[in-house]
Protein backbone atom coordinates (compact mmCIF):
# COMPACT_ATOMS: atom_id res chain seq x y z
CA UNK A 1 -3.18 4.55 -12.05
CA UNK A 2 -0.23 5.50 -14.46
CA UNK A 3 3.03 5.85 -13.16
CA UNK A 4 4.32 9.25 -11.24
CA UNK A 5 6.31 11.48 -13.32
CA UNK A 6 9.15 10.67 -11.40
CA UNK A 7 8.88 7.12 -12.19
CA UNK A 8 7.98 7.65 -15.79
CA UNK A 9 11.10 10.03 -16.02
CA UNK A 10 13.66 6.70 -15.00
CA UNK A 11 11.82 4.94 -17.26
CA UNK A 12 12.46 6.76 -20.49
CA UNK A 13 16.12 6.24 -18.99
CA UNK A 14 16.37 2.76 -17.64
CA UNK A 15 13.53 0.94 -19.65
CA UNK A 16 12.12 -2.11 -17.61
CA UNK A 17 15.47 -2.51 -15.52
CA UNK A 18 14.23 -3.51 -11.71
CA UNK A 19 14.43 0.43 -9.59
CA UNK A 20 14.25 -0.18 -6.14
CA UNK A 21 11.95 2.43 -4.56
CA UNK A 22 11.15 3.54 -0.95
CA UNK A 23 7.26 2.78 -0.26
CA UNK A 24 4.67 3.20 2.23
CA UNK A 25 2.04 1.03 3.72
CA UNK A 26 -0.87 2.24 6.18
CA UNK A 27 -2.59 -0.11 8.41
CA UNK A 28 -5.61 1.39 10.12
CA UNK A 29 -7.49 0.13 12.58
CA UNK A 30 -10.88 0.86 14.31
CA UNK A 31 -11.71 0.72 17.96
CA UNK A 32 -12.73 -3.02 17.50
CA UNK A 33 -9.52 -4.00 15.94
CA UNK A 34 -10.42 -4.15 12.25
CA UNK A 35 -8.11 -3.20 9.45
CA UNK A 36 -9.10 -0.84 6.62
CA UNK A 37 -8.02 -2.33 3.27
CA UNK A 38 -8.34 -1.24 -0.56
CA UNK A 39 -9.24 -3.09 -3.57
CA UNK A 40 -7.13 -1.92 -6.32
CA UNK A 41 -8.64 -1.45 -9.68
CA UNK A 42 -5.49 -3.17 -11.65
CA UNK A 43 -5.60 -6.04 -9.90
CA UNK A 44 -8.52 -6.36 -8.73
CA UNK A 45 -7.23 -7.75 -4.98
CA UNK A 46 -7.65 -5.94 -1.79
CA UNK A 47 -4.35 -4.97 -0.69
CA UNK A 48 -3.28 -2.30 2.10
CA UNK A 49 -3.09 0.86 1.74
CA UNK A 50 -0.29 2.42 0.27
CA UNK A 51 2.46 3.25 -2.45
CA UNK A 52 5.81 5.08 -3.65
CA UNK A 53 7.44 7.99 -1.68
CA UNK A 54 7.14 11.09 -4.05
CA UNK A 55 10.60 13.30 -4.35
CA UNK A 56 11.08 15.66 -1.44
CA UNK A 57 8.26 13.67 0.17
CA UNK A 58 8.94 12.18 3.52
CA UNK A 59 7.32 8.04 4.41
CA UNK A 60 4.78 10.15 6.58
CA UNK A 61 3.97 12.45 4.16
CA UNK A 62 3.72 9.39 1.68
CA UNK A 63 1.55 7.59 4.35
CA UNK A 64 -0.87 10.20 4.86
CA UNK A 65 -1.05 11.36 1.49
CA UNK A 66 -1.93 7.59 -0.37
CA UNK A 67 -4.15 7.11 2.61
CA UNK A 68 -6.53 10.01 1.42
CA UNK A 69 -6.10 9.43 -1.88
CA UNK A 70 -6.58 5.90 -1.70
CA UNK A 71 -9.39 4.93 1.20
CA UNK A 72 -10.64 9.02 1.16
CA UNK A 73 -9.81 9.34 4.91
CA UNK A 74 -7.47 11.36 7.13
CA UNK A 75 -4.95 9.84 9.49
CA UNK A 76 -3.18 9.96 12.42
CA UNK A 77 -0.11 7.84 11.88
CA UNK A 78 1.32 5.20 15.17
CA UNK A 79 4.45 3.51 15.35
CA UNK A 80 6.40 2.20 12.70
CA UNK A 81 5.66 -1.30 12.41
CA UNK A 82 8.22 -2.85 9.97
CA UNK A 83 10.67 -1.58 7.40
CA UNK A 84 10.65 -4.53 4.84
CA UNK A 85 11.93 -5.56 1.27
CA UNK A 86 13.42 -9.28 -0.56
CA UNK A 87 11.93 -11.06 -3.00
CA UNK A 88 8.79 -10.78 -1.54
CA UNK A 89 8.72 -7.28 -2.53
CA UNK A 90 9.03 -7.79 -5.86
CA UNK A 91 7.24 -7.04 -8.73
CA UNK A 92 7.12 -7.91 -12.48
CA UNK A 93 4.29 -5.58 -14.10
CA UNK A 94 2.65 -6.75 -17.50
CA UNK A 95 4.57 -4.34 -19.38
CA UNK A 96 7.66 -5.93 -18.42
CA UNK A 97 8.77 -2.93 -15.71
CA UNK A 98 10.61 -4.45 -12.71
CA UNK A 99 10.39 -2.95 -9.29
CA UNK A 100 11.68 -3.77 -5.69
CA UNK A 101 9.71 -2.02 -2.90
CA UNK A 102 11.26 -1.10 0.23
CA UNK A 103 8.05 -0.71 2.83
CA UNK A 104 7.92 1.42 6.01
CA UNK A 105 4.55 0.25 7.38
CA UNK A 106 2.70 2.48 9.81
CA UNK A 107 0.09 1.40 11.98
CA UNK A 108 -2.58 4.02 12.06
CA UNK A 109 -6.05 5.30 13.13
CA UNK A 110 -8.49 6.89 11.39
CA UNK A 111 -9.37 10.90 12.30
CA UNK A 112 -11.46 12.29 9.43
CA UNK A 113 -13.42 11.03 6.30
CA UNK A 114 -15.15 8.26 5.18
CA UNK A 115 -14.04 5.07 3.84
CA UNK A 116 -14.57 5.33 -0.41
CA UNK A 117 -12.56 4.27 -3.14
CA UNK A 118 -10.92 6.69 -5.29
CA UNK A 119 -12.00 4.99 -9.02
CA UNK A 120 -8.90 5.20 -10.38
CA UNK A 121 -6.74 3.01 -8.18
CA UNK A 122 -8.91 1.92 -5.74
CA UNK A 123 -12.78 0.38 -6.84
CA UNK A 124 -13.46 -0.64 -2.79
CA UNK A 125 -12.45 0.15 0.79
CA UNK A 126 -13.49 -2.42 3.71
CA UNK A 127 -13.17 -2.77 7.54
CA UNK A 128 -11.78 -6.55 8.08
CA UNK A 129 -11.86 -8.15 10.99
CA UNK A 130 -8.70 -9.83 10.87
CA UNK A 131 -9.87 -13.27 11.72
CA UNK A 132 -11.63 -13.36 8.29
CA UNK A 133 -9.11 -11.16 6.38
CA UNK A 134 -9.18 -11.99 2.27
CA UNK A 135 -6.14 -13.66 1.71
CA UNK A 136 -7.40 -15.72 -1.34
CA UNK A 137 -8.12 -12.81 -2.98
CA UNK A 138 -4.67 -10.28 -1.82
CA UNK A 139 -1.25 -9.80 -3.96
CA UNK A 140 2.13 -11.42 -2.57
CA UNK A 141 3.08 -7.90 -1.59
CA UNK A 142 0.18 -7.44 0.56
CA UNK A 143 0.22 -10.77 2.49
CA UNK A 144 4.08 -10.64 3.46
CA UNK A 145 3.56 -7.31 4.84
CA UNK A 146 0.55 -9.01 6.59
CA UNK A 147 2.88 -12.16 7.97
CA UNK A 148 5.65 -9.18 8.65
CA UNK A 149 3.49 -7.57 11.51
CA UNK A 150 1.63 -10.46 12.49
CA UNK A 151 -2.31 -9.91 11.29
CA UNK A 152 -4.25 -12.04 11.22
CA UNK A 153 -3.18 -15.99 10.93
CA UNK A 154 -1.11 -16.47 7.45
């Protein structure tokens, strides 16, 4: 998916600099414990759900928001479960745009919806169990986020 207007609008100021920028992850689980992930259409990995805080947009309005546009389901957000950043958090896209993320992740559950991809950033959405989670096949982003709250066994 291109970049939010917000984003595109520091870019036509600060080129590929590295922004650091607040983000979201969601972590939903089901009654037996699995975890609803997304495989994203750029990279073709399954990642968590999630993404960049709009303006005027708070990280639960961010959470709930990616979460339906993302995995097409409604939320009811738990706990915070980590606020996290570093070099694992780091990105280098192919056009040469550097960004730091800053993640509050949410543990959630699942009140509405059904589990389908969006097509334009999303091309899948799975229940895991986390004893057989993908990590072969996940970004660095979405594995230290993983380690961070302790799913599964990284």
């Amino acid at each position: 998916m291109p970049a939010a207007p917000y984003i595109r609008r520091l870019r036509a100021r600060v080129g590929t600099d590295l922004l650091v920028l607040p983000s979201v992850s969601v972590l939903p689980r089901d009654d037996a414990g699995r975890l609803l992930l997304v495989r994203l259409i750029d990279s073709d990995r399954w990642a968590t759900i999630g993404g960049a805080v709009e303006p005027d947009e708070s990280p639960q309005e961010a959470a709930v928001r990616e979460t339906e546009e993302e995995a097409g389901v409604r939320v009811s957000l738990g706990p915070v479960l980590a606020v996290l950043g570093g070099p694992d958090y780091r990105v280098t896209y192919p056009n040469g745009d550097q960004t730091a993320y800053v993640v509050s992740v949410f543990g959630a559950v699942v009140t509405g919806g059904e589990p389908r991809p969006d097509g334009e950033e999303t091309s899948a959405v799975r229940w895991w169990d986390t004893t057989t989670l993908p990590y072969d096949d996940m970004g660095v982003i979405t594995r230290a986020i993983l380690r961070s709250v302790g799913i599964g066994s990284l």
